[in-house]
Protein backbone atom coordinates (compact mmCIF):
# COMPACT_ATOMS: atom_id res chain seq x y z
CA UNK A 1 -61.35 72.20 71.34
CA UNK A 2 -58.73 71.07 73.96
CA UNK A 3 -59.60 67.32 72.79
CA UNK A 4 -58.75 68.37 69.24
CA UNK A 5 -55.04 69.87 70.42
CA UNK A 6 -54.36 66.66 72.17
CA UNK A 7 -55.14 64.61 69.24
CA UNK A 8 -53.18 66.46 67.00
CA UNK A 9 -50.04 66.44 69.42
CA UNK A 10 -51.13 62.84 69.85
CA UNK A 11 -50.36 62.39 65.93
CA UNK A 12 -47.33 64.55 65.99
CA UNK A 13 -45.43 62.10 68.22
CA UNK A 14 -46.74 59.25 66.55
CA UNK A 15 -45.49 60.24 63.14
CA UNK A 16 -42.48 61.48 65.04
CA UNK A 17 -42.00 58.02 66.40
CA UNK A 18 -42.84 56.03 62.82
CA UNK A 19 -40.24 58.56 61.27
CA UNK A 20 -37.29 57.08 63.73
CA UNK A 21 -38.42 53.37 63.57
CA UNK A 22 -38.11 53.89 59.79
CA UNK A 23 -34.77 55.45 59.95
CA UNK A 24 -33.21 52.75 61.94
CA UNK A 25 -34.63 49.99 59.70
CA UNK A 26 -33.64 51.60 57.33
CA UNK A 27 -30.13 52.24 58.62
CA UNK A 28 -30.01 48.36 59.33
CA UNK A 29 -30.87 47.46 56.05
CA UNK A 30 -27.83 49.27 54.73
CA UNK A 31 -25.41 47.38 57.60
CA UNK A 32 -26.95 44.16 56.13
CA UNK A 33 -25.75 45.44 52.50
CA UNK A 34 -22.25 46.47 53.62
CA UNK A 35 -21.90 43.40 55.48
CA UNK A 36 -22.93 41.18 52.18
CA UNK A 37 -20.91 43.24 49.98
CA UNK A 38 -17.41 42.95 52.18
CA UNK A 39 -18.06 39.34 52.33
CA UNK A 40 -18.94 38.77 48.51
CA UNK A 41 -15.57 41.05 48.41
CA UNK A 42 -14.27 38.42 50.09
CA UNK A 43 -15.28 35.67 48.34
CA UNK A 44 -14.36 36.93 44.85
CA UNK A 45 -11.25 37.49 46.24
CA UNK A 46 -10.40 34.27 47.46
CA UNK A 47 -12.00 32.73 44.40
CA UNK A 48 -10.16 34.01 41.69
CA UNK A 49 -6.62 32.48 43.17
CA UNK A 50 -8.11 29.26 43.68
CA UNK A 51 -9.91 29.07 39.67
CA UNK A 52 -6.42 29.74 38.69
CA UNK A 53 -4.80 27.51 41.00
CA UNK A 54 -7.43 24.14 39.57
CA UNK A 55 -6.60 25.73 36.19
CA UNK A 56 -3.20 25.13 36.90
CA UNK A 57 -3.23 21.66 38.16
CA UNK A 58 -5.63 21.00 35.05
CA UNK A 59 -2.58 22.17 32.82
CA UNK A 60 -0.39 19.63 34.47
CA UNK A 61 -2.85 16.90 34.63
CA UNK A 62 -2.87 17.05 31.44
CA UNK A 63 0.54 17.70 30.53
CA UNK A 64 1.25 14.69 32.62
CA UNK A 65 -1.35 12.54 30.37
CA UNK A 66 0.70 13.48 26.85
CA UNK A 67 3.85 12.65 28.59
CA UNK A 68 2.64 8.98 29.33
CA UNK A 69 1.12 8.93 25.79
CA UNK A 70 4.72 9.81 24.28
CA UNK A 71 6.07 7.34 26.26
């Protein structure tokens, strides 16, 4: 019996030990998300005022074009 009670405390500390490697991947996992979703953040932030910046210079581009074509 003795061999029985080591292999079962055996398996208790090797669950044990699969339970905490789990948990940190899994806590990684979520650092990778966070760190993705501040830089996407980020990047949508910086986009929008540069869309509307090319849309502006489209505007004048354009304006500029007419203005020859008047004249």
């Amino acid at each position: 019996m003795p061999i029985v009670t080591v292999l079962s405390a055996l398996a208790a500390v090797v669950l044990k030990v699969i339970q905490v490697v789990l948990h940190r991947v899994a806590d990684l996992l979520f650092q990778v998300i966070g760190i993705k979703e501040k830089f996407r953040a980020r990047l949508e932030a910086t986009q929008l005022p540069v869309a509307f910046r090319i849309e502006q210079i489209e505007i004048a581009l354009k304006e500029q074009q007419q203005k020859e074509i008047i004249q």
